[in-house]
N, C-alpha and C. Protein backbone atom coordinates (compact mmCIF):
# COMPACT_ATOMS: atom_id res chain seq x y z
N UNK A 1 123.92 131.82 80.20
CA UNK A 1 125.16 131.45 80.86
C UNK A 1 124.86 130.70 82.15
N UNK A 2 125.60 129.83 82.69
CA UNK A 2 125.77 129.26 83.48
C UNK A 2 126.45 129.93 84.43
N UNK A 3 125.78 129.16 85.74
CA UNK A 3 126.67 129.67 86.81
C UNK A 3 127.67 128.48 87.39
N UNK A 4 128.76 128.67 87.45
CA UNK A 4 129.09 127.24 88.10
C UNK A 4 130.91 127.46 88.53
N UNK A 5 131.19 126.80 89.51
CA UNK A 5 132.52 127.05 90.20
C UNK A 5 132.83 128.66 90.62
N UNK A 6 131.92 129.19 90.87
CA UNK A 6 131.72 130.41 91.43
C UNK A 6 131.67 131.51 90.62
N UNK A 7 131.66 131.13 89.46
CA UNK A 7 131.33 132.51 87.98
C UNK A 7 130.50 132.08 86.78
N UNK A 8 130.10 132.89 86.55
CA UNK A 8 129.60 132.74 84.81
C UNK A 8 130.31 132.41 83.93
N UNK A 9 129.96 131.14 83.34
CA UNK A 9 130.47 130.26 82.11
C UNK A 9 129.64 129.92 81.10
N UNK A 10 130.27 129.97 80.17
CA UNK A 10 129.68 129.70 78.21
C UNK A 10 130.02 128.16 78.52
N UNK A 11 128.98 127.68 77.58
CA UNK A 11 129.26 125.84 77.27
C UNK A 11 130.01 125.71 77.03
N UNK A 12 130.91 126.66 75.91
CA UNK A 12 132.42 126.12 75.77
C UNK A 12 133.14 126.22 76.56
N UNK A 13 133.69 127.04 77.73
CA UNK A 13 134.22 127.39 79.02
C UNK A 13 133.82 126.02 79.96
N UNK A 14 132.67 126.11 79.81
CA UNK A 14 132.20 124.29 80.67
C UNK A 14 132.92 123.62 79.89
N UNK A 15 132.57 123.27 79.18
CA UNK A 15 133.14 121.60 78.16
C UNK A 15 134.85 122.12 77.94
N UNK A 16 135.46 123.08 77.83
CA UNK A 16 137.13 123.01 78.63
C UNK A 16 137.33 122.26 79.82
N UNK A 17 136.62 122.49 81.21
CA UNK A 17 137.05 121.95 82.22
C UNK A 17 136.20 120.81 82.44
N UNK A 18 135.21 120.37 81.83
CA UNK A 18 134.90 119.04 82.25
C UNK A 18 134.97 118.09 81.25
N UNK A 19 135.13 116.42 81.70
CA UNK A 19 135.10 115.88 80.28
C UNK A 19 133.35 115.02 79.45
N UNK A 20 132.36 115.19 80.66
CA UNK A 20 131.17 114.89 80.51
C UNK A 20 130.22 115.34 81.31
N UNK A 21 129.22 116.33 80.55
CA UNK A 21 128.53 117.33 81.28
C UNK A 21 127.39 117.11 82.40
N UNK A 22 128.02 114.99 82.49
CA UNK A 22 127.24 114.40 83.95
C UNK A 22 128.22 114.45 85.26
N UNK A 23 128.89 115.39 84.75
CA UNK A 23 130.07 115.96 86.04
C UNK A 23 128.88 117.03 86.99
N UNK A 24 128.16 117.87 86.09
CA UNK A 24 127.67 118.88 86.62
C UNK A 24 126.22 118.50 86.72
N UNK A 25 125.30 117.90 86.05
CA UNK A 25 124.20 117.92 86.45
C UNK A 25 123.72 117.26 85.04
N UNK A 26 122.81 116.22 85.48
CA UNK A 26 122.11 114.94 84.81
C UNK A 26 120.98 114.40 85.40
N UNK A 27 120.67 113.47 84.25
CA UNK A 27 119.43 112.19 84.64
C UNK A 27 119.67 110.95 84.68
N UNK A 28 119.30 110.36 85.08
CA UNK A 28 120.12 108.94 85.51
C UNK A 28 119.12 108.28 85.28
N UNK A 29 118.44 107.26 84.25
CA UNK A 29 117.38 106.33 84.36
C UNK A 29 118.16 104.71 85.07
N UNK A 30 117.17 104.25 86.26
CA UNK A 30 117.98 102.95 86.49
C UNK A 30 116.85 102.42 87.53
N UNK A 31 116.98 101.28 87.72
CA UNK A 31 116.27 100.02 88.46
C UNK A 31 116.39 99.72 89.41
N UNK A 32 115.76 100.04 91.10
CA UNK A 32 115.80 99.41 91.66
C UNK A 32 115.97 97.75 92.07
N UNK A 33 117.47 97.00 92.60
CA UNK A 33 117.38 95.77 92.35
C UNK A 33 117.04 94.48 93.45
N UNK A 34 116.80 95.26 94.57
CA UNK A 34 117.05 94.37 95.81
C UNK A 34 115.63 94.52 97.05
N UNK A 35 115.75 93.29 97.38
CA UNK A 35 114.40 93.05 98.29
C UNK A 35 112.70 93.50 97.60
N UNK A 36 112.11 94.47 98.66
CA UNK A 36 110.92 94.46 98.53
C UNK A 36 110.77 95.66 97.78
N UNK A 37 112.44 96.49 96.81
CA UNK A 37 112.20 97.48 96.50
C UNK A 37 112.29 97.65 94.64
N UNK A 38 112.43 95.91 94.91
CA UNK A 38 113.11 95.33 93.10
C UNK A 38 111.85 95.35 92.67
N UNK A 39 112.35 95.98 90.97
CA UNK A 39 111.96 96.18 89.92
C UNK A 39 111.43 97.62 89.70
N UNK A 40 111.15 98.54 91.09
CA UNK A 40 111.49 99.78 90.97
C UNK A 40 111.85 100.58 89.84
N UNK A 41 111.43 101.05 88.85
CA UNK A 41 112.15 102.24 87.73
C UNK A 41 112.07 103.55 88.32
N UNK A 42 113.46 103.77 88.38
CA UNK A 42 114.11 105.88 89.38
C UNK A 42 114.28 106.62 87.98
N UNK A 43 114.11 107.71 88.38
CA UNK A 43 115.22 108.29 87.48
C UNK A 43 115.78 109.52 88.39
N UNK A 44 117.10 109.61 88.80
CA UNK A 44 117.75 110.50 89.48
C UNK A 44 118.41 111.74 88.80
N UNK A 45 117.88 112.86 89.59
CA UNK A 45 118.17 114.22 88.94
C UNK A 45 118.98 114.57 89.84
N UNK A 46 120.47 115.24 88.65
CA UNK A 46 121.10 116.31 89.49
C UNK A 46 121.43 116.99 88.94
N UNK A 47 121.28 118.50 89.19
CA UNK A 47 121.23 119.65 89.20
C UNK A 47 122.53 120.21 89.66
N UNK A 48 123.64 121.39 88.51
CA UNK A 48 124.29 121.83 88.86
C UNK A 48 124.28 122.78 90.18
N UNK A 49 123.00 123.03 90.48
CA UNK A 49 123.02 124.13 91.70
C UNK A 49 122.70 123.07 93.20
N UNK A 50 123.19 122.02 93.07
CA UNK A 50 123.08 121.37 93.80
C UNK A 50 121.96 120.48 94.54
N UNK A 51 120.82 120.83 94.09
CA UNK A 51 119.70 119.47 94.04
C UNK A 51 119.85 118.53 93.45
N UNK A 52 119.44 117.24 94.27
CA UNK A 52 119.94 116.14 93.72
C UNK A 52 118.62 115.10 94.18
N UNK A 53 117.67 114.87 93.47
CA UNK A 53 116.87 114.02 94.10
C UNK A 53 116.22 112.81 93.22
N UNK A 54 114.78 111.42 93.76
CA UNK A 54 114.69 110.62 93.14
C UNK A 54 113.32 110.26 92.36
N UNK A 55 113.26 110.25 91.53
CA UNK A 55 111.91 110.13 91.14
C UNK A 55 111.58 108.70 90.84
N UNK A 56 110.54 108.00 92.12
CA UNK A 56 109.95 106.73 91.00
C UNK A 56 108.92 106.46 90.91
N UNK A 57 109.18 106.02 89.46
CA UNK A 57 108.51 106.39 88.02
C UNK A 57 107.26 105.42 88.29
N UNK A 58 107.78 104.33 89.09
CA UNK A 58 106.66 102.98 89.27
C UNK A 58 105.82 103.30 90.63
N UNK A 59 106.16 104.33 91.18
CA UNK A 59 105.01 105.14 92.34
C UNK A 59 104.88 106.07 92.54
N UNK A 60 103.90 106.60 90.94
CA UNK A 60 103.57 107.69 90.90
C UNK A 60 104.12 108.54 90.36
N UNK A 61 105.54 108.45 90.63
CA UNK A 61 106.04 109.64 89.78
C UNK A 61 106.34 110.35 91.86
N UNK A 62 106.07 109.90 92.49
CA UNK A 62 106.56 110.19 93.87
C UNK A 62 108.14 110.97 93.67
N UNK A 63 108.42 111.85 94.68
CA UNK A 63 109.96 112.57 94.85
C UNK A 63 110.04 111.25 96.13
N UNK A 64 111.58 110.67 96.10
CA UNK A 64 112.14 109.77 97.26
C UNK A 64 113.29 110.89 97.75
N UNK A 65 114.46 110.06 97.68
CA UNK A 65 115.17 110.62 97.98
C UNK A 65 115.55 111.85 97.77
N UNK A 66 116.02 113.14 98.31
CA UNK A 66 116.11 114.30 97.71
C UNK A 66 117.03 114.72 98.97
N UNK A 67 118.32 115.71 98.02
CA UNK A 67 119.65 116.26 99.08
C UNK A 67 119.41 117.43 98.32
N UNK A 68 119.82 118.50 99.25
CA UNK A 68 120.17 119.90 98.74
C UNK A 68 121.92 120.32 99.38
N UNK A 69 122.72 120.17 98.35
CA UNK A 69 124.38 120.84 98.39
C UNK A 69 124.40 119.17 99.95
N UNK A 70 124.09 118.12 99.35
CA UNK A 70 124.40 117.02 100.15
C UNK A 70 124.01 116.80 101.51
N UNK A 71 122.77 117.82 101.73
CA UNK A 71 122.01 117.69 103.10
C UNK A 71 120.71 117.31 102.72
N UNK A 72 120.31 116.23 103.58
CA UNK A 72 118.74 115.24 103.12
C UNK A 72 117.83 116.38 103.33
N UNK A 73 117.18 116.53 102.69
CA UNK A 73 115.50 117.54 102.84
C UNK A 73 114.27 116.30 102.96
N UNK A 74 114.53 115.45 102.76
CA UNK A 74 113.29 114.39 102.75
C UNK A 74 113.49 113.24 104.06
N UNK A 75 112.10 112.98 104.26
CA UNK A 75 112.10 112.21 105.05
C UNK A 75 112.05 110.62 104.64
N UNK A 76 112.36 109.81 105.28
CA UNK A 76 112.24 108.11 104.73
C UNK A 76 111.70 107.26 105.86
N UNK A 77 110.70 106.60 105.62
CA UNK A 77 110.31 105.49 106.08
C UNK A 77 111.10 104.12 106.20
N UNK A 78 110.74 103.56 107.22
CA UNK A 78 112.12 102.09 107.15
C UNK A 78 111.02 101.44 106.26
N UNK A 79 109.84 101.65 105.79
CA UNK A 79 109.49 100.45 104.49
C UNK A 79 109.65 100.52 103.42
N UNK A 80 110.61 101.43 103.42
CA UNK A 80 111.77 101.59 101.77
C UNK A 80 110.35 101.65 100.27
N UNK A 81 111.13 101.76 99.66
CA UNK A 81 109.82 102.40 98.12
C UNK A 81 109.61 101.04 97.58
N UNK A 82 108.55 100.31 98.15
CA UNK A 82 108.38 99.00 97.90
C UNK A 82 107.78 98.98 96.31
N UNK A 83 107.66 97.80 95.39
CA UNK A 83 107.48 97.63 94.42
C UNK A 83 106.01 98.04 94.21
N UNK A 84 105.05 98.51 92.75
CA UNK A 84 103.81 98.97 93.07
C UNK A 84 102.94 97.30 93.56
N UNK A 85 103.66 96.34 92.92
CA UNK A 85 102.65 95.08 93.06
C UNK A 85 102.44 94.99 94.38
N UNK A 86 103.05 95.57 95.78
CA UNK A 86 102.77 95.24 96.79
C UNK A 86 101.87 96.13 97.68
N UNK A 87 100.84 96.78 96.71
CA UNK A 87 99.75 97.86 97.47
C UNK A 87 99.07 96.51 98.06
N UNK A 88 98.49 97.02 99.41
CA UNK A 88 97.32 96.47 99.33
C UNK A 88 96.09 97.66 99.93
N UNK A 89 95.06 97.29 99.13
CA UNK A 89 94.08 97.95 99.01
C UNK A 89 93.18 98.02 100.43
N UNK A 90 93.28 97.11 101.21
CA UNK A 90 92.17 97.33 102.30
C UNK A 90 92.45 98.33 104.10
N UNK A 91 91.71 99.07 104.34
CA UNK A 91 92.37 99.52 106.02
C UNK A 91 93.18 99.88 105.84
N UNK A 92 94.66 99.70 106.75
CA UNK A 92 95.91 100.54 106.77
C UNK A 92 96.67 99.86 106.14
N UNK A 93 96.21 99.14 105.03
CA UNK A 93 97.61 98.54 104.04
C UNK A 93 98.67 99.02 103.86
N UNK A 94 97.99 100.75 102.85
CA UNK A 94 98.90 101.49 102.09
C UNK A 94 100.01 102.22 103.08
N UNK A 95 99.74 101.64 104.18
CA UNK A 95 101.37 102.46 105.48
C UNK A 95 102.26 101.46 105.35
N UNK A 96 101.94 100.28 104.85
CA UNK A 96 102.95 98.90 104.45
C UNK A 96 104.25 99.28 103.19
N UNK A 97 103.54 100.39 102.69
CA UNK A 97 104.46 100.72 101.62
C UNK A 97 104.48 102.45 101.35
N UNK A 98 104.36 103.42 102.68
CA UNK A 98 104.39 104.45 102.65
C UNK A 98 105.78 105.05 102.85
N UNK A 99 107.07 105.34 101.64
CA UNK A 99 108.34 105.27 101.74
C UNK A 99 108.46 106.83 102.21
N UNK A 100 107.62 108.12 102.65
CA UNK A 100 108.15 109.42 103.15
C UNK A 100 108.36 109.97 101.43
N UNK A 101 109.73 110.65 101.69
CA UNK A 101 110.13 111.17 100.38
C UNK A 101 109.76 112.56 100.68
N UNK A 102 110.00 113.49 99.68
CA UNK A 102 109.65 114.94 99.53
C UNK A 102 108.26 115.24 99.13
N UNK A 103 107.81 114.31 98.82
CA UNK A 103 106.52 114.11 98.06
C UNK A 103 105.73 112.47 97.53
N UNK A 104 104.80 112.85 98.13
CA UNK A 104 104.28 111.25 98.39
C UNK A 104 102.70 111.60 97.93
N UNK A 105 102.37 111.00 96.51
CA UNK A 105 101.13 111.27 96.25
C UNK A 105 99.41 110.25 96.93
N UNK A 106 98.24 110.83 97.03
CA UNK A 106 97.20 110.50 98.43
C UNK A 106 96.57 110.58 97.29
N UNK A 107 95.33 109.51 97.20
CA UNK A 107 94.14 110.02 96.92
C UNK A 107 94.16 109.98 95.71
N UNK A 108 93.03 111.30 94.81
CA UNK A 108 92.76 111.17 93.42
C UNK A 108 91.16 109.84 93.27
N UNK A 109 90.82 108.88 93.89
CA UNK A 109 89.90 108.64 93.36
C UNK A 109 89.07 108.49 94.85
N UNK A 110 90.01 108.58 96.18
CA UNK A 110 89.33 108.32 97.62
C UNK A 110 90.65 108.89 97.99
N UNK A 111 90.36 109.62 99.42
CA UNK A 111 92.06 109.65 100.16
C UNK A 111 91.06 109.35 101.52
N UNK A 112 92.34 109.78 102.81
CA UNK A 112 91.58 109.85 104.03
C UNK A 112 91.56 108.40 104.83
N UNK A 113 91.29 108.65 105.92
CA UNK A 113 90.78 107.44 106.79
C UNK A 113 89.98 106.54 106.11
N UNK A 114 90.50 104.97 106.10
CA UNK A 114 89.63 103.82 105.51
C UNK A 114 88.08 103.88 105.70
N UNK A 115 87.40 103.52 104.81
CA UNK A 115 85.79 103.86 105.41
C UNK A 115 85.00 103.09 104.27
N UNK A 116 83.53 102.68 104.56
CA UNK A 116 82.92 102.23 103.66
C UNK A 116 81.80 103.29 102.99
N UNK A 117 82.06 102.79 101.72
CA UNK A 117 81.21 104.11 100.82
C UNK A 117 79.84 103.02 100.21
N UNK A 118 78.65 103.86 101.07
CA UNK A 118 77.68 103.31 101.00
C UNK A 118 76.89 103.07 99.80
N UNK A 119 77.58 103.71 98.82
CA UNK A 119 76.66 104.12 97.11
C UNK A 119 77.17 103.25 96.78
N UNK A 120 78.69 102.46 96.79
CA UNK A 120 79.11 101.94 95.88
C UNK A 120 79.06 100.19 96.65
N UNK A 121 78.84 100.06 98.17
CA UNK A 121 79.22 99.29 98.90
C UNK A 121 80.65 99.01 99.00
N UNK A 122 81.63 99.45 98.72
CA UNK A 122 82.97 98.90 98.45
C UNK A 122 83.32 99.86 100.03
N UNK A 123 84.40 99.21 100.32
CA UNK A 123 85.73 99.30 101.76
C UNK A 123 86.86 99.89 100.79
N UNK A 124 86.87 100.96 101.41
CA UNK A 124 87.76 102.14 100.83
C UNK A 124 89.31 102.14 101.66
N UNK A 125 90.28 101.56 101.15
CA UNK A 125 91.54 101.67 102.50
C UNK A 125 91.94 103.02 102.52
N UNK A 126 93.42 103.24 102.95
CA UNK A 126 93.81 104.65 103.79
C UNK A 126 94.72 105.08 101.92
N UNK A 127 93.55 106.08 101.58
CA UNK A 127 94.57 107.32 100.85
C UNK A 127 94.37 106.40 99.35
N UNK A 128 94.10 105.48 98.78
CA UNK A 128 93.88 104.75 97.41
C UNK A 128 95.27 104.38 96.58
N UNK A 129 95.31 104.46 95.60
CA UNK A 129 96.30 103.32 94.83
C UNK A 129 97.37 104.51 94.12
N UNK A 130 97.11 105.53 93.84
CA UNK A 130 98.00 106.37 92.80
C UNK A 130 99.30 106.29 93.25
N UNK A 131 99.96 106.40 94.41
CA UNK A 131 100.80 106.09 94.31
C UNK A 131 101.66 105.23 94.25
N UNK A 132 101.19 104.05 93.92
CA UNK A 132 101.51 102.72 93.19
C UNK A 132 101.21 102.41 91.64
N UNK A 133 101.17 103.83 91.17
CA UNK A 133 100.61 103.47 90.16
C UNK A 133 101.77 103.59 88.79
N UNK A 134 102.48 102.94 87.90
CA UNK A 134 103.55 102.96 87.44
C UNK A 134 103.29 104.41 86.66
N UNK A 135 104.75 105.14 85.87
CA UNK A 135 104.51 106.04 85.20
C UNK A 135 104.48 105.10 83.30
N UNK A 136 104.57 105.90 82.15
CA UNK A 136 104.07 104.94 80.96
C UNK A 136 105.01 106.26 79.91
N UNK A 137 105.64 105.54 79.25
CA UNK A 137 106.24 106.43 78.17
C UNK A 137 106.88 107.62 78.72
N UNK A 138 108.09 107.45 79.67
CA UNK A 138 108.64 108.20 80.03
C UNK A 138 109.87 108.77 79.24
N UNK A 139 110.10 109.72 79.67
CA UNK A 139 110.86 110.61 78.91
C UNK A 139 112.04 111.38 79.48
N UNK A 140 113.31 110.96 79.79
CA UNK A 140 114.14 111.90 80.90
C UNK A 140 115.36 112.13 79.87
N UNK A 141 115.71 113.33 79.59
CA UNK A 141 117.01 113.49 78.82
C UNK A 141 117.45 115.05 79.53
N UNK A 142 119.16 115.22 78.99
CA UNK A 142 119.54 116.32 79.63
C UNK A 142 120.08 117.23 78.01
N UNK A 143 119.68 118.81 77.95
CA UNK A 143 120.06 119.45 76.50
C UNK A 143 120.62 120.32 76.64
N UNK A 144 121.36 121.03 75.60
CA UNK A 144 121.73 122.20 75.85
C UNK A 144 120.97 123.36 74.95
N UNK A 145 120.80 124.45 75.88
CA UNK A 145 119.85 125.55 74.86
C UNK A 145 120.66 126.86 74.79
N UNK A 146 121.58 126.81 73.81
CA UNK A 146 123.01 128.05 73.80
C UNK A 146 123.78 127.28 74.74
N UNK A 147 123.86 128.44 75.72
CA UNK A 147 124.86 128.25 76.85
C UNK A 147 124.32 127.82 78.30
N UNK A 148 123.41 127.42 77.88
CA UNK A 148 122.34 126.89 79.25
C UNK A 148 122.01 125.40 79.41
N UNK A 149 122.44 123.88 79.85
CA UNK A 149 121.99 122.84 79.53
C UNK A 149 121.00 122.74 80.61
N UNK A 150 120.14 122.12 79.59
CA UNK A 150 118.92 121.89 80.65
C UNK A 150 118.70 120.53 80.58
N UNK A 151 117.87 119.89 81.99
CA UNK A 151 117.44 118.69 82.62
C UNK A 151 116.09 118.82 82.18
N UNK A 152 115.67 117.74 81.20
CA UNK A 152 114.74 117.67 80.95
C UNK A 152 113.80 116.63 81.64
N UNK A 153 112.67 116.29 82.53
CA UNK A 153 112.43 114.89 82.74
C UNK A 153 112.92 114.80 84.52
N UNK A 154 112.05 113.67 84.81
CA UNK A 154 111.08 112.87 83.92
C UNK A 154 109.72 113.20 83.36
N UNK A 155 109.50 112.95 82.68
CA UNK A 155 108.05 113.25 81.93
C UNK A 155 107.24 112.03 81.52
């Protein structure tokens, strides 16, 4: 059972008072379209218990935006969730496109202060590429299991 409008409800009790169960909580797949943040793929979750946040899919799989009952929990950078084509790899590039969020993925093959790695000779910039790195065969749908719909995704 669900909890929702202040009591326990059966799916059929839901689907009486609403007419599409993206009244209460869904996935939203959609495209960033404007400036340095186009071509962006989100997919936005919301949650009947009132989380509501953004996942994109093209950095990392990163949390952006995120409200709890319509109060921001995340922080944002003014260099907005720039597209992944605009990493750049050397020194303090990757702060050119460091958007905050609830979760902002570092590292995985180097993180840390820029530095040169003497085995390989290569110039290592700040924190490496993953989070520019697109997601691939994603998967976001919302189900119902009895009387419970669940948010599936992204995956």
């Amino acid at each position: 059972m669900a909890f929702i409008y202040n009591r326990e409800m059966t799916r059929e009790e839901i689907l009486k008072r609403v007419g599409d169960i993206s009244q209460i909580g869904s996935v939203i797949l959609s495209e960033l379209q404007d400036g340095p943040e186009r071509g962006n793929r989100t997919a936005q979750v919301i949650t009947g218990g009132g989380l509501h946040y953004t996942v994109l899919l093209d950095r990392g799989m990163d949390l952006a935006w995120t409200w709890y009952k319509g109060i921001a929990v995340s922080w944002r950078s003014a260099t907005q969730a720039i597209a992944p084509y605009y990493f750049e790899s050397t020194d303090l590039g990757w702060l050119r496109g460091f958007h905050g969020g609830l979760m902002n993925t570092c590292g995985l093959t180097y993180f840390g202060s820029p530095a040169h790695d003497p085995e390989t000779g290569q110039n290592l910039g700040l924190h490496g590429r993953a989070s520019y790195t697109p997601a691939k065969n994603v998967y976001a749908d919302g189900t119902w299991q009895g009387d419970d719909y669940q948010i599936l995704g992204p995956r």
